[in-house]
C-alpha atoms as a PDB file:
ATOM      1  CA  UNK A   1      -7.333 -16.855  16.503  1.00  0.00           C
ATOM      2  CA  UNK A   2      -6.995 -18.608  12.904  1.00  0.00           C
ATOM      3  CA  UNK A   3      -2.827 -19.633  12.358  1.00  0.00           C
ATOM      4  CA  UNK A   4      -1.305 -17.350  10.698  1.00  0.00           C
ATOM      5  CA  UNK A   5       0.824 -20.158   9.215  1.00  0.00           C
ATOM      6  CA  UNK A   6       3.941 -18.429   9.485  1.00  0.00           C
ATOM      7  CA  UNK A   7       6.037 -21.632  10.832  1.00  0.00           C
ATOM      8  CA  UNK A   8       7.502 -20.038  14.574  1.00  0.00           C
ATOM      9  CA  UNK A   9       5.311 -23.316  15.888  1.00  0.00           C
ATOM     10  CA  UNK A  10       7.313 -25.382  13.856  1.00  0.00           C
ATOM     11  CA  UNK A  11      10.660 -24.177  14.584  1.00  0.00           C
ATOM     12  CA  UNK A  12      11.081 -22.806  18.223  1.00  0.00           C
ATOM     13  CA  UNK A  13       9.516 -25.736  20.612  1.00  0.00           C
ATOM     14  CA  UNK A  14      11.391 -28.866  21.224  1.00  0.00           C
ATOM     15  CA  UNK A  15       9.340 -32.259  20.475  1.00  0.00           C
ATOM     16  CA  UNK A  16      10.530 -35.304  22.923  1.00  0.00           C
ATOM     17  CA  UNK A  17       9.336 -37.991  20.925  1.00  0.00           C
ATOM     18  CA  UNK A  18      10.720 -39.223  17.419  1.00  0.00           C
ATOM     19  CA  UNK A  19       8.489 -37.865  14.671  1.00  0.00           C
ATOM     20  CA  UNK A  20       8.446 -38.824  11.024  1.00  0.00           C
ATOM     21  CA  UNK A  21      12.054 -37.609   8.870  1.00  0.00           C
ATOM     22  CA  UNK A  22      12.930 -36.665  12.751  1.00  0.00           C
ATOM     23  CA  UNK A  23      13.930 -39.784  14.426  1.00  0.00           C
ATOM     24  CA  UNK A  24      15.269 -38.346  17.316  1.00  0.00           C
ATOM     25  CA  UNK A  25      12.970 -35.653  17.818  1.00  0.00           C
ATOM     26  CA  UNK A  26      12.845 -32.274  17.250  1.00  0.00           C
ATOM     27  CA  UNK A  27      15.096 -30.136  18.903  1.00  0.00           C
ATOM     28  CA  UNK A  28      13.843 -26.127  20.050  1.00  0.00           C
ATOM     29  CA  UNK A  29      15.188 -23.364  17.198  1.00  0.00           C
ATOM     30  CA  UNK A  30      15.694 -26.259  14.523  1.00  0.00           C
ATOM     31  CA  UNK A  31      12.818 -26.187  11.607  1.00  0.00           C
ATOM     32  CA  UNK A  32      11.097 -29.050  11.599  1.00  0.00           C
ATOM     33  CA  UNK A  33      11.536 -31.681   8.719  1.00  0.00           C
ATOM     34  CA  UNK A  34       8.126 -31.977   8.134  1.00  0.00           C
ATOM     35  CA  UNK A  35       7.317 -27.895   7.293  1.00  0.00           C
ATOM     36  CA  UNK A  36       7.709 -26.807   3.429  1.00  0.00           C
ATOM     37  CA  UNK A  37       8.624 -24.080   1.765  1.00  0.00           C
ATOM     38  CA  UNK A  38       5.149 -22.138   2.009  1.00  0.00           C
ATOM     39  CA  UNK A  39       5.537 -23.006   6.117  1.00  0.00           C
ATOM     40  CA  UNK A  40       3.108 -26.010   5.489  1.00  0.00           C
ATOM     41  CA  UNK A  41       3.046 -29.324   7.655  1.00  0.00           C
ATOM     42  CA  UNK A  42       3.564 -31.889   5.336  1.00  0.00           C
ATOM     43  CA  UNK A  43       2.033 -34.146   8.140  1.00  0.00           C
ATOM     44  CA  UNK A  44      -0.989 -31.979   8.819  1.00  0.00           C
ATOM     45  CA  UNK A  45      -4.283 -34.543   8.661  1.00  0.00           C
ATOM     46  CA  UNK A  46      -2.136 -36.811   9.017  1.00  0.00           C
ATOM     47  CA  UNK A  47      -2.613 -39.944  11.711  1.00  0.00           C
ATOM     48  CA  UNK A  48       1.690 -39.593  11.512  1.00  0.00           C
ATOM     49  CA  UNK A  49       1.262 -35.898  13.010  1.00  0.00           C
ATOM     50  CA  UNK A  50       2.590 -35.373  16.431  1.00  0.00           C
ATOM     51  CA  UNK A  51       0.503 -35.077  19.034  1.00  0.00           C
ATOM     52  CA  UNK A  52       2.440 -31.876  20.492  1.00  0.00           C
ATOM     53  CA  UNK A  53       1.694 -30.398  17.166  1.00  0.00           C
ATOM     54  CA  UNK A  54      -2.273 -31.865  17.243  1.00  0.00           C
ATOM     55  CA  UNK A  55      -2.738 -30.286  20.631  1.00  0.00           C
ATOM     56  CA  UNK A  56      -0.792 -26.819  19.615  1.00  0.00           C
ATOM     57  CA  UNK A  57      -3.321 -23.895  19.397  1.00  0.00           C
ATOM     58  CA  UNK A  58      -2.613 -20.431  18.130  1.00  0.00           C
ATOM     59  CA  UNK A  59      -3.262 -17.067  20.384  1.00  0.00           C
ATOM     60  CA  UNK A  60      -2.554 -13.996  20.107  1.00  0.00           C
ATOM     61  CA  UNK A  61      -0.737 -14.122  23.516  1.00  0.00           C
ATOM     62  CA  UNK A  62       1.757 -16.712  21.998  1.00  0.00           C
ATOM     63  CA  UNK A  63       1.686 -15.836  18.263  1.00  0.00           C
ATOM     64  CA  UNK A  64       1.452 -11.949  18.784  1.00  0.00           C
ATOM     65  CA  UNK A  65       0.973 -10.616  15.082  1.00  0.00           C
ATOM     66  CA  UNK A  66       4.476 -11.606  12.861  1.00  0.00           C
ATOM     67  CA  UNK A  67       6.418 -14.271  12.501  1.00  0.00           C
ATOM     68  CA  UNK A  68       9.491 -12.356  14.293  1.00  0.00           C
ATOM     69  CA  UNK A  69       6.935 -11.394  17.121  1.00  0.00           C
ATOM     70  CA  UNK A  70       5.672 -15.615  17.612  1.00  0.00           C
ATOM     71  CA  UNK A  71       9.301 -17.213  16.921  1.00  0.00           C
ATOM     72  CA  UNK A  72      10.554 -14.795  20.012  1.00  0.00           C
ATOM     73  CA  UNK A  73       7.714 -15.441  22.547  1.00  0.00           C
ATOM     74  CA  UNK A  74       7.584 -19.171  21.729  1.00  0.00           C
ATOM     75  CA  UNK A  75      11.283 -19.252  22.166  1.00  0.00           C
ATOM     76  CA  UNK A  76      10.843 -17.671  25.567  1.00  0.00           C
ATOM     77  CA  UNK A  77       8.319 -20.046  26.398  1.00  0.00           C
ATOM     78  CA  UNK A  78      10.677 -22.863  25.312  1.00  0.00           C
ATOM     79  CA  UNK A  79      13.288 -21.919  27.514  1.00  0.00           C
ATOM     80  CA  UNK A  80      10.981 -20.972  30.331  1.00  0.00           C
ATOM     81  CA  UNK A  81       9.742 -24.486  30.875  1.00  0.00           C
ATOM     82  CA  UNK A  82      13.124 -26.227  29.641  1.00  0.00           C
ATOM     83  CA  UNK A  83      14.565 -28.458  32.256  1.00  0.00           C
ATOM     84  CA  UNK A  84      17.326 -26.503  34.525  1.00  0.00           C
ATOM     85  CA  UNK A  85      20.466 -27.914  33.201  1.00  0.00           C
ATOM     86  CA  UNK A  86      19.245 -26.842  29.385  1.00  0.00           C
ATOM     87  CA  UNK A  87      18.387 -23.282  30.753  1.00  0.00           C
ATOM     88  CA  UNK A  88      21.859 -23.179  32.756  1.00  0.00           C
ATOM     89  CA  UNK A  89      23.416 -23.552  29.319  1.00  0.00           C
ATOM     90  CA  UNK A  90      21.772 -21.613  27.036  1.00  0.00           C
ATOM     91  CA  UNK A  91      19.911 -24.391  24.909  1.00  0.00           C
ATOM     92  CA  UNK A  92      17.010 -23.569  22.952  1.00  0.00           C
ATOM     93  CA  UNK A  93      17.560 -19.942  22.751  1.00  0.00           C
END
């Protein structure tokens, strides 16, 4: 599947690790610094680009076929493999 560069990867996963105009990381449901107005990494090719984002591949299982459709499912994966005292309280939903 080609990305459908609708931005749902770059707003609904956490990301641990400080990443450029993110210094503390990315937390899950927040848009990420680093996307632009047409849903475009600014750090894409970039050596700077995460490597949660490098290793990110779109599917059809994930990404389903709109951006409403992807930002739910990767939510539900967010949540699904956040640690238990996150889930407990309702973070990254």
């Amino acid at each position: 599947m080609n990305c459908k560069k609708c931005g749902a990867c770059c707003i609904a996963p956490s990301i641990a690790t400080p990443i450029p105009n993110m210094p503390g990381g990315k937390p899950a449901g927040i848009r990420c610094a680093n996307l632009n107005g047409r849903n475009e990494c600014a750090l894409y090719g970039q050596a700077a680009r995460p490597a949660f984002c490098l290793g990110w591949q779109p599917s059809p299982e994930v990404c389903g076929s709109t951006f409403e459709e992807a930002l739910r499912r990767i939510t539900a994966l967010e949540h699904a493999s956040a640690p238990r005292d996150r889930q407990r309280l309702g973070a990254g939903t």
